[in-house]
N, C-alpha and C. Protein backbone atom coordinates (compact mmCIF):
# COMPACT_ATOMS: atom_id res chain seq x y z
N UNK A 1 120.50 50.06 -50.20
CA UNK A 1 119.82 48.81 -49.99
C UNK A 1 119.51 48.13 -51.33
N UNK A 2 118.67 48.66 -52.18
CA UNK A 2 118.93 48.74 -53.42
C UNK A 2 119.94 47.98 -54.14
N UNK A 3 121.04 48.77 -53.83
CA UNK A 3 122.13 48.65 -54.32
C UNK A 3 122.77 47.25 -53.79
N UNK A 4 122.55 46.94 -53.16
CA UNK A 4 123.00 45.58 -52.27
C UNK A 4 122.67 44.24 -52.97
N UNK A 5 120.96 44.79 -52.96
CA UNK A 5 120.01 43.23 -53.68
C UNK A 5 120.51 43.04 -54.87
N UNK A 6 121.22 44.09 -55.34
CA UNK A 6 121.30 44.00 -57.26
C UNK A 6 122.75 43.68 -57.11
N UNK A 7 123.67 43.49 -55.93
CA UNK A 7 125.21 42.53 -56.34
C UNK A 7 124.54 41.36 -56.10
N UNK A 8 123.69 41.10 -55.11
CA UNK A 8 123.26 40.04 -54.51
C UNK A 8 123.14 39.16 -56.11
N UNK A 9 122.08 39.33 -56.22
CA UNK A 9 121.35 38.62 -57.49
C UNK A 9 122.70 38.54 -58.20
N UNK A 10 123.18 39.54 -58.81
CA UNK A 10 124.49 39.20 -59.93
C UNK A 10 125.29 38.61 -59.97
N UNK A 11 125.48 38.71 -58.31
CA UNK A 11 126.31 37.21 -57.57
C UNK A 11 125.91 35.94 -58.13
N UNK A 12 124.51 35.54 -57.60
CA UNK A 12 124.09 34.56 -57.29
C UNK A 12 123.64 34.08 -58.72
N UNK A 13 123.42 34.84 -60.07
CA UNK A 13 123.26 34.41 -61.28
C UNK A 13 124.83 33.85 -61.84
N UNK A 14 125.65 34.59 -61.24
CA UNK A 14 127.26 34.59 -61.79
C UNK A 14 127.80 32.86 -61.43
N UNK A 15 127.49 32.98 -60.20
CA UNK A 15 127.24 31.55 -59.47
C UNK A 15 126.54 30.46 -59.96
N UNK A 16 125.41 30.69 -60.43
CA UNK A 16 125.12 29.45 -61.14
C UNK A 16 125.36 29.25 -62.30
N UNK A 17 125.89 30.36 -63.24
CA UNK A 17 126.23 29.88 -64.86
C UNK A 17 127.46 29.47 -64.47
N UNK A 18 128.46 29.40 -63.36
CA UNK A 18 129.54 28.82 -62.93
C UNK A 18 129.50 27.76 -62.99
N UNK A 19 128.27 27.28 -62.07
CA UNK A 19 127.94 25.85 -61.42
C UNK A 19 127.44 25.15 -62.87
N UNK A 20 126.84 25.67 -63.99
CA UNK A 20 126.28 24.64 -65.12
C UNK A 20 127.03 24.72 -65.90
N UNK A 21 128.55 25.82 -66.05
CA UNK A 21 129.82 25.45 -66.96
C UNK A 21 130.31 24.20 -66.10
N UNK A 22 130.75 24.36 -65.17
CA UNK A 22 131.41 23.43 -64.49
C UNK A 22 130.70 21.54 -64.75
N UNK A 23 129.50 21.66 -64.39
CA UNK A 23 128.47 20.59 -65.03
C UNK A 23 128.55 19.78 -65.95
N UNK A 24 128.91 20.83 -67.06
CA UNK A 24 128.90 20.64 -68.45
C UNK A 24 130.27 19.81 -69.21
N UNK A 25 131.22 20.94 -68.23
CA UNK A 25 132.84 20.50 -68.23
C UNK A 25 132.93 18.69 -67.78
N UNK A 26 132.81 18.89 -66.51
CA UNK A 26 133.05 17.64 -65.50
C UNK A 26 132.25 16.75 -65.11
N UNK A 27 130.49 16.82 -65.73
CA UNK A 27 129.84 15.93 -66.09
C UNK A 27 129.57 15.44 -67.35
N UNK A 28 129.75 15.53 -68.50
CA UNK A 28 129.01 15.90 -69.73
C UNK A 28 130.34 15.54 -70.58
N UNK A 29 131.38 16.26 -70.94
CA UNK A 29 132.74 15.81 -71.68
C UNK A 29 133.77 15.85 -70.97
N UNK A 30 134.45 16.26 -70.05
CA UNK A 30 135.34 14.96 -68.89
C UNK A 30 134.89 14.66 -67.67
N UNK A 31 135.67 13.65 -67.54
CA UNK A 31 135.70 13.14 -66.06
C UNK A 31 136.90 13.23 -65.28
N UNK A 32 136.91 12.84 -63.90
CA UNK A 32 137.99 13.05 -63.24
C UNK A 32 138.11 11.32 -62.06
N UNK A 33 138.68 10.60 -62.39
CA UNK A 33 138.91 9.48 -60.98
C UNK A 33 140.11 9.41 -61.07
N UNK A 34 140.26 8.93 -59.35
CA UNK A 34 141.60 8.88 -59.31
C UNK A 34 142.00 7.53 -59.05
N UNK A 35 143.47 7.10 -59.37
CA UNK A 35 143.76 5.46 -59.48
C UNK A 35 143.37 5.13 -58.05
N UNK A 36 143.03 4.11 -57.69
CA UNK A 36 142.38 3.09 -56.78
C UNK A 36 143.91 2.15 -56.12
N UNK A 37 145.32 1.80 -57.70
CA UNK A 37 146.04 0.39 -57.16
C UNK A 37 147.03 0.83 -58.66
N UNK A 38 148.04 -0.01 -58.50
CA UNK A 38 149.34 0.15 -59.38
C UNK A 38 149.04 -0.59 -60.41
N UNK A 39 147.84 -1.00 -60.66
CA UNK A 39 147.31 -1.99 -61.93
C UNK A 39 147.96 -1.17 -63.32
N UNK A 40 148.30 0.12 -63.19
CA UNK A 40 148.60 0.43 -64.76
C UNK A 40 150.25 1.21 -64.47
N UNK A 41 150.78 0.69 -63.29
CA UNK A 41 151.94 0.75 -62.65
C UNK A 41 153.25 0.45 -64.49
N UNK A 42 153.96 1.53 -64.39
CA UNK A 42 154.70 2.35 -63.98
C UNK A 42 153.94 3.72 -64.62
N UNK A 43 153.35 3.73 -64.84
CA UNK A 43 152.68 4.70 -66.08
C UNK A 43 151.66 5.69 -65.03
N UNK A 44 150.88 4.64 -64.28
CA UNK A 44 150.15 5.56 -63.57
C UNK A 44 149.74 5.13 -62.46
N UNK A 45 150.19 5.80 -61.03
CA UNK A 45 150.38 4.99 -59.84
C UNK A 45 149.25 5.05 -58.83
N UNK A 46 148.72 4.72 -58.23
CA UNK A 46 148.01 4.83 -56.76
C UNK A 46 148.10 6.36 -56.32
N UNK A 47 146.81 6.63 -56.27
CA UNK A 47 146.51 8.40 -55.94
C UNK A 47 146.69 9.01 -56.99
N UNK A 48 147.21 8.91 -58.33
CA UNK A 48 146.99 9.34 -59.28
C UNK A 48 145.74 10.28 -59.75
N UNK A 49 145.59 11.29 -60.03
CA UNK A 49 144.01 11.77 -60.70
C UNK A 49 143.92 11.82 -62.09
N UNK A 50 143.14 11.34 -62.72
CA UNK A 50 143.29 10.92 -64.47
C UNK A 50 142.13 11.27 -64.61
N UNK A 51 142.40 12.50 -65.62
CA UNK A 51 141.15 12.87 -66.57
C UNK A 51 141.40 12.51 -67.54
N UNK A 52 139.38 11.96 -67.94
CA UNK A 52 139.52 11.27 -69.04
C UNK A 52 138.04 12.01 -69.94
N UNK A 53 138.22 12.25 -71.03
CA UNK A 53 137.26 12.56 -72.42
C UNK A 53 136.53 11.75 -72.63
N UNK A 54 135.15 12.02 -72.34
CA UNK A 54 134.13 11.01 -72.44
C UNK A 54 133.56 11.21 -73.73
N UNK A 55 133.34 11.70 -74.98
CA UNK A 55 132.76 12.67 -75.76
C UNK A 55 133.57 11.91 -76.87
N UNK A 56 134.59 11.33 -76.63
CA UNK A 56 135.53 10.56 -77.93
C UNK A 56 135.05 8.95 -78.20
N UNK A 57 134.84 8.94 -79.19
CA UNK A 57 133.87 7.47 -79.40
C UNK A 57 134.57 6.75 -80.59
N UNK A 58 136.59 7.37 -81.00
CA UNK A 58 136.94 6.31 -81.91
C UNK A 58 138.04 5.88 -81.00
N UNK A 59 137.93 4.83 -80.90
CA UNK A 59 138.93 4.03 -80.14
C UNK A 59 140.22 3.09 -81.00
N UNK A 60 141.32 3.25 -80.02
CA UNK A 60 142.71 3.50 -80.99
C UNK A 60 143.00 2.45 -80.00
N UNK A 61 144.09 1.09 -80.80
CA UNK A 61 144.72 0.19 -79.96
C UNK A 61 145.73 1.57 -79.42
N UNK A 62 146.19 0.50 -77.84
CA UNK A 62 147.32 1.59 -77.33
C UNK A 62 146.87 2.75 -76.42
N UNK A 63 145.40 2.85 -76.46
CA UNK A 63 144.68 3.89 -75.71
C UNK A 63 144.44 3.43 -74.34
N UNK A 64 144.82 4.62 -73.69
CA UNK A 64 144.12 3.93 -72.07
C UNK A 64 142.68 4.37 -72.04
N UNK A 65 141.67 3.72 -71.31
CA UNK A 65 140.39 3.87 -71.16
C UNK A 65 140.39 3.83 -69.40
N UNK A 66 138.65 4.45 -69.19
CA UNK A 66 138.26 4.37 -68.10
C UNK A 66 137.19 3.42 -68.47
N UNK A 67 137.13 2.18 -67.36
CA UNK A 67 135.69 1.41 -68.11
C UNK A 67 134.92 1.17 -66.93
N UNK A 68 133.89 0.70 -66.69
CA UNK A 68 132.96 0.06 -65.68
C UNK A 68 132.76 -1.74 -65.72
N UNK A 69 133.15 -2.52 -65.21
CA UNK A 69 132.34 -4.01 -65.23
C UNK A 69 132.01 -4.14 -63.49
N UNK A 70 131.17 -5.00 -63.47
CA UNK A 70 130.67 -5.35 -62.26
C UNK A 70 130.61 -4.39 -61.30
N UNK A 71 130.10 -3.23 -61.54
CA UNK A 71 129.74 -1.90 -60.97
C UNK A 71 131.22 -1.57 -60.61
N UNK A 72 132.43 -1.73 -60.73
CA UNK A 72 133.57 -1.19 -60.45
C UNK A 72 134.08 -0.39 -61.92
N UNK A 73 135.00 0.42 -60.89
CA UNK A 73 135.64 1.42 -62.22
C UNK A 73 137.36 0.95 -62.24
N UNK A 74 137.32 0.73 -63.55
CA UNK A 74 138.83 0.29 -64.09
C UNK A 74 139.51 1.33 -64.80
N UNK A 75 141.06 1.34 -64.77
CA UNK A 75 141.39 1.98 -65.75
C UNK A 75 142.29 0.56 -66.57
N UNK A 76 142.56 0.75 -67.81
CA UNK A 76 143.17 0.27 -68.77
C UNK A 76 143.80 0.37 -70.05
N UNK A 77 144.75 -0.45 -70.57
CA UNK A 77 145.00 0.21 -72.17
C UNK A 77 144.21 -0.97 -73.04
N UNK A 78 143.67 -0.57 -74.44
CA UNK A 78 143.12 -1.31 -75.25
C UNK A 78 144.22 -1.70 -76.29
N UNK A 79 144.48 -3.34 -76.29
CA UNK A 79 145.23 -4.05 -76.78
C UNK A 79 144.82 -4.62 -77.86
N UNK A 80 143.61 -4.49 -78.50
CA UNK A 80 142.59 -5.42 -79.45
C UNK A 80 141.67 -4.38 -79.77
N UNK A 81 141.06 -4.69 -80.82
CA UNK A 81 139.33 -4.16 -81.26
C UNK A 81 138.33 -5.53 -81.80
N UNK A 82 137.69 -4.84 -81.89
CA UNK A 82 136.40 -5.63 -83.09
C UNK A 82 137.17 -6.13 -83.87
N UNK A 83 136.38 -7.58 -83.99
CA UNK A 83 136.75 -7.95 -85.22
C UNK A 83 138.42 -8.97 -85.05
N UNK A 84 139.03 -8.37 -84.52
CA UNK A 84 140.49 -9.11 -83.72
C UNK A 84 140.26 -10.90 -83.00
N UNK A 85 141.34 -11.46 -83.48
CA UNK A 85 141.21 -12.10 -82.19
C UNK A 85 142.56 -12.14 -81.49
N UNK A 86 142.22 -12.52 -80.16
CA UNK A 86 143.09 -12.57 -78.95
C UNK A 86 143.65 -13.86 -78.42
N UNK A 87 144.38 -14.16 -78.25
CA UNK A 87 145.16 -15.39 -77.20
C UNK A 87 146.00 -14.61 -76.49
N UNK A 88 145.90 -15.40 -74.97
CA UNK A 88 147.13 -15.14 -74.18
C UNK A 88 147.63 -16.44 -73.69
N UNK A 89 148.78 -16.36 -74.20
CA UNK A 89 149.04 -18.23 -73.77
C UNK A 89 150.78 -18.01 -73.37
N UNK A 90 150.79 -18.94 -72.19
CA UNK A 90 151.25 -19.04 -71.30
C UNK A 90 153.11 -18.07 -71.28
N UNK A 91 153.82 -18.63 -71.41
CA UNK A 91 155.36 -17.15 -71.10
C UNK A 91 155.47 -17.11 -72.20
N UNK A 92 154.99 -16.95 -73.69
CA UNK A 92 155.41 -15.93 -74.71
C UNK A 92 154.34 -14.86 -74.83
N UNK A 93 153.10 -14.65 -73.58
CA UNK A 93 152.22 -13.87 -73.78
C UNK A 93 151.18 -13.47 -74.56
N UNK A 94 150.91 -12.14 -75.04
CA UNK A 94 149.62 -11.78 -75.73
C UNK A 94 150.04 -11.79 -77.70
N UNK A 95 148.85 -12.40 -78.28
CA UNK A 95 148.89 -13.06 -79.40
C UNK A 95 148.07 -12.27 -80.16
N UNK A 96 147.77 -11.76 -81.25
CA UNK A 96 146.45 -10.73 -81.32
C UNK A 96 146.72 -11.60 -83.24
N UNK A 97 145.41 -11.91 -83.52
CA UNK A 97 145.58 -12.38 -85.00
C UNK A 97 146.47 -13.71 -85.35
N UNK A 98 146.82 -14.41 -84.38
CA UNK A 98 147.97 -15.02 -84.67
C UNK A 98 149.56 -14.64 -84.15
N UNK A 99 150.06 -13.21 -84.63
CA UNK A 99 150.93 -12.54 -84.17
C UNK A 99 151.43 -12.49 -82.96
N UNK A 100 152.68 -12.55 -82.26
CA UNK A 100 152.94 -11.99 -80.88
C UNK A 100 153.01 -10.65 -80.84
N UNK A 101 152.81 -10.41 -79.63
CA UNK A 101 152.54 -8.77 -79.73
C UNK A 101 153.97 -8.57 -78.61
N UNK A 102 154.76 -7.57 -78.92
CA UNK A 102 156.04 -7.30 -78.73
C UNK A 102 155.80 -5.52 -78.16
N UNK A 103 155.50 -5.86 -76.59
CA UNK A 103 155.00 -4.21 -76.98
C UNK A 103 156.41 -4.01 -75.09
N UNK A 104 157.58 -3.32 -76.32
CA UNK A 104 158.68 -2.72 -75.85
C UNK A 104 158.62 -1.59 -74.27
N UNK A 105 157.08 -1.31 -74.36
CA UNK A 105 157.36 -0.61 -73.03
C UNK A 105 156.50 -1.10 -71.85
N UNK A 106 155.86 -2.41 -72.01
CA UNK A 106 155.28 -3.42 -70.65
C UNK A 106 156.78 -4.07 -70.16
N UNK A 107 156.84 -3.94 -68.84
CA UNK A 107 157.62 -4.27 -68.30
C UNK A 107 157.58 -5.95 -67.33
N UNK A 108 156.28 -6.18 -67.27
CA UNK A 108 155.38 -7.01 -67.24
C UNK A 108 155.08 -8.71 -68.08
N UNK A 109 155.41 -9.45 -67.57
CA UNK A 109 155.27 -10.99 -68.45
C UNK A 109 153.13 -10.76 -68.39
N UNK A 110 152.86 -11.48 -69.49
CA UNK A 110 151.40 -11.34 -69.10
C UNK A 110 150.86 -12.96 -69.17
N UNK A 111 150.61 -13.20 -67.88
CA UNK A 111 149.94 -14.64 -67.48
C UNK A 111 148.40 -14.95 -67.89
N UNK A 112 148.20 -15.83 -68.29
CA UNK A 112 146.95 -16.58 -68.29
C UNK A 112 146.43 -16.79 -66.70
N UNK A 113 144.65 -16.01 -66.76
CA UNK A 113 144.08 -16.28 -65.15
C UNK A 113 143.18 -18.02 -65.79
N UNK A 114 143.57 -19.03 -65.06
CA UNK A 114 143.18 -20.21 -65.21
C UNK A 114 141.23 -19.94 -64.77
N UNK A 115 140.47 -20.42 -65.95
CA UNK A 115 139.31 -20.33 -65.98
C UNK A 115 138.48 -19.14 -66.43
N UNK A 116 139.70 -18.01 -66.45
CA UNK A 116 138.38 -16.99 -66.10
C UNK A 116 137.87 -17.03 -67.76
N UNK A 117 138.76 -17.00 -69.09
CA UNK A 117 138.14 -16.62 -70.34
C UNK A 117 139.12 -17.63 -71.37
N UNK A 118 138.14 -18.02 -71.61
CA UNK A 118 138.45 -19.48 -73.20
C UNK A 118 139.00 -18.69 -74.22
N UNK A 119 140.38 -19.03 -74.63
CA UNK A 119 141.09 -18.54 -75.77
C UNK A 119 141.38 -19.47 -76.85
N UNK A 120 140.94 -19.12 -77.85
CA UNK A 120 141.11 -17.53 -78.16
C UNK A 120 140.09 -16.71 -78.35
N UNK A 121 139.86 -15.70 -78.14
CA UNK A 121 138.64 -14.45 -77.86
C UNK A 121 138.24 -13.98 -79.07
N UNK A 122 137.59 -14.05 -79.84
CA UNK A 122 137.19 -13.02 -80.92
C UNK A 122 136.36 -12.35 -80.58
N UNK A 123 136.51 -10.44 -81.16
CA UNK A 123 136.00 -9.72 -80.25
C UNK A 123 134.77 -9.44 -81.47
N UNK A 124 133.67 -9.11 -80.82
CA UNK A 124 132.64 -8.64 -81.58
C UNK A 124 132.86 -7.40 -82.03
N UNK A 125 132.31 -6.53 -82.77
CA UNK A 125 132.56 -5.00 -83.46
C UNK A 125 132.45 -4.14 -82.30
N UNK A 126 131.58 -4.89 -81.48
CA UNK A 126 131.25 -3.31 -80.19
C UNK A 126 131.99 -3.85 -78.95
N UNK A 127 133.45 -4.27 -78.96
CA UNK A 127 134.26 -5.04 -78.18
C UNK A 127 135.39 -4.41 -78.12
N UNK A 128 136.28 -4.66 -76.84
CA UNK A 128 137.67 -4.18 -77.37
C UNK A 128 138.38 -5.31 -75.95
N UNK A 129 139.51 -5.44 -76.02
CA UNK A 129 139.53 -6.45 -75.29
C UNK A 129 141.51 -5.38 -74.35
N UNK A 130 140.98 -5.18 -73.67
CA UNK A 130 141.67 -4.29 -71.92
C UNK A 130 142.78 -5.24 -71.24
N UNK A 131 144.09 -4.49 -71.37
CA UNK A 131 145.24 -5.49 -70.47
C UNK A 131 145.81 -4.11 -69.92
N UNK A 132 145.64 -4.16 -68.47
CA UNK A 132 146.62 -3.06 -67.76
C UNK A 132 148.01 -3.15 -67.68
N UNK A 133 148.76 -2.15 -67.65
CA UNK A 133 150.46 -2.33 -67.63
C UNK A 133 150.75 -2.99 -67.16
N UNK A 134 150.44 -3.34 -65.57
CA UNK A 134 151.22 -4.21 -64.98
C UNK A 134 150.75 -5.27 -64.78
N UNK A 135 150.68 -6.20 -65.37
CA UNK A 135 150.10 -7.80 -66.00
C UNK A 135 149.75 -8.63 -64.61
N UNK A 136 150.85 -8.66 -63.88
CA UNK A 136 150.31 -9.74 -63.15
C UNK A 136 149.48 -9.41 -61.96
N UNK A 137 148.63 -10.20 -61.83
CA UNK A 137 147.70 -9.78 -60.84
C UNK A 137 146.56 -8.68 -60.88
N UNK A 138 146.66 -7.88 -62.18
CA UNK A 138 145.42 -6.90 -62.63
C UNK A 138 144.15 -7.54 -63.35
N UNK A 139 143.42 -6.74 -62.92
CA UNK A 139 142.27 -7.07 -63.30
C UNK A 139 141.83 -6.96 -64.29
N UNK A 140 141.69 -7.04 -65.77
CA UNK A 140 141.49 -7.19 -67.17
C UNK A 140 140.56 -7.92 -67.89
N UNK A 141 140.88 -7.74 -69.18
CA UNK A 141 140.14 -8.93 -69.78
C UNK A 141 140.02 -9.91 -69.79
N UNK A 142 141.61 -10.64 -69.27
CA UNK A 142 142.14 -12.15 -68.66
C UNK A 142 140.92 -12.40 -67.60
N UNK A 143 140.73 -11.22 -67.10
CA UNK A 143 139.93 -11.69 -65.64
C UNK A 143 138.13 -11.62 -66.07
N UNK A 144 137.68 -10.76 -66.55
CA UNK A 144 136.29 -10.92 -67.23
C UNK A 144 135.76 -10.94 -68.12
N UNK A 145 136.77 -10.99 -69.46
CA UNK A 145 136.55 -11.04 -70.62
C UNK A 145 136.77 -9.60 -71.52
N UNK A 146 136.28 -9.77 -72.61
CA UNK A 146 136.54 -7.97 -73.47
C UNK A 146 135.36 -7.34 -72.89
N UNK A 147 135.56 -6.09 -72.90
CA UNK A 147 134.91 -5.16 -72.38
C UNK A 147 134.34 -4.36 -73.36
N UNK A 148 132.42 -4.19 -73.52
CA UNK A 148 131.74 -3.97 -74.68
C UNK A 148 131.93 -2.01 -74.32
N UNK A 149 131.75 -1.35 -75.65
CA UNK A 149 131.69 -0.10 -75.79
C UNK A 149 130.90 0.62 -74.57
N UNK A 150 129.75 0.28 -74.54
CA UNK A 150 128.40 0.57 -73.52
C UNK A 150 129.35 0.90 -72.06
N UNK A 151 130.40 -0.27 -71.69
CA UNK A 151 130.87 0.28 -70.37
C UNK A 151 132.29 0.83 -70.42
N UNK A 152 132.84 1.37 -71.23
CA UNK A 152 133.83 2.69 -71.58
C UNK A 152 133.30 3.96 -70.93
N UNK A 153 134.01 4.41 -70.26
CA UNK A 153 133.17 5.73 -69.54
C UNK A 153 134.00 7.15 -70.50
N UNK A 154 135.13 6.74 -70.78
CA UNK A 154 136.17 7.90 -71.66
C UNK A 154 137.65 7.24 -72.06
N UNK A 155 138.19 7.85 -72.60
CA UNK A 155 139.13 7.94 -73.14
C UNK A 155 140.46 8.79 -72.13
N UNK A 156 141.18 7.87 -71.87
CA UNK A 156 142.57 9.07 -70.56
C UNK A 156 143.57 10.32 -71.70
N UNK A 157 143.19 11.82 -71.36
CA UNK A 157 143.61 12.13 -71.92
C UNK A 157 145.23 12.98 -70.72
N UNK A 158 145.30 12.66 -69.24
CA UNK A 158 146.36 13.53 -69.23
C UNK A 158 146.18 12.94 -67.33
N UNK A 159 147.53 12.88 -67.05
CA UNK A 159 147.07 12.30 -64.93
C UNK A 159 148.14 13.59 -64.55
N UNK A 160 147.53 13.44 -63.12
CA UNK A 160 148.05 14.69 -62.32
C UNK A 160 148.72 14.10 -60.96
N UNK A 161 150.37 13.75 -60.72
CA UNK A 161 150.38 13.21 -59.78
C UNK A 161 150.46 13.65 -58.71
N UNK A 162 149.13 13.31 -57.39
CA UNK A 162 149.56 13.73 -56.40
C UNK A 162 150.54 13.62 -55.57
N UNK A 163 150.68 12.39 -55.83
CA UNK A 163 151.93 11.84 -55.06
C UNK A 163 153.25 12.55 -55.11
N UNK A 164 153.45 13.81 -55.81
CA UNK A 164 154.28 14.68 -56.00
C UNK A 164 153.64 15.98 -55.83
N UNK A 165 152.76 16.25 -54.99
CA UNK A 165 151.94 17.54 -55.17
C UNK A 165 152.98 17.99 -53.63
């Protein structure tokens, strides 16, 4: 009997340093959501699960992010930083500094959303300004402007497709 209570407990301690690694893991330095829509289509599709590193705080043009605006969760790549500025003007696309930006693996023309953000954008230091792969019709910076550090939830470090599970 004895003997019983004392797996019991060892269990049930084993069990919770489980439950506060796990915590620590998947609350604390990653996360796990899964794509919502083909917004970052061909790269990463609908049902997708993308973990992302919340714990990384230098941000690299070219990076995909997980972000938050208007209580929704986005995923995206960061096309701009601080300090940058942005135009997107009309079929020769995204402009960063002056420059066209020539980026060989969007498959995607990237349109101007009429009204939503006055170009050209200069981004503040705690700014980065978000265009998903597949341009038309995603929801971005075109659509609410650059997106401040504060609502970055992580950094995408690796997706798991179900859609092939």
């Amino acid at each position: 009997m004895e003997r019983d209570k004392a797996e019991v407990k060892y269990f049930l301690v084993r069990l919770g340093v489980m439950m506060v690694v796990f915590w620590l893991l998947f609350g604390v330095v990653f996360g796990v959501t899964a794509m919502k829509d083909n917004s970052m289509s061909p790269k990463l599709e609908a049902g997708d699960l993308v973990l992302y590193y919340r714990l990384g705080k230098k941000l690299n043009d070219r990076s995909v992010i997980v972000f938050c605006k208007e209580d929704r969760q986005y995923v995206g790549r960061i096309v701009a930083r601080g300090g940058d500025t942005v135009e997107v003007a009309g079929e020769d696309g995204l402009y960063i500094n002056g420059y066209q930006v020539l980026e060989t693996d969007i498959y995607y023309r990237t349109p101007v959303y009429d009204g939503k953000v006055d170009y050209p954008v200069t981004l503040k230091e705690d700014e980065v300004f978000v265009l998903c792969d597949y341009r038309e019709g995603a929801l971005d910076s075109r659509y609410f402007g650059p997106v401040k550090h504060s609502e970055i939830k992580g950094t995408v470090i690796t997706a798991v497709r179900r859609s092939e599970l």
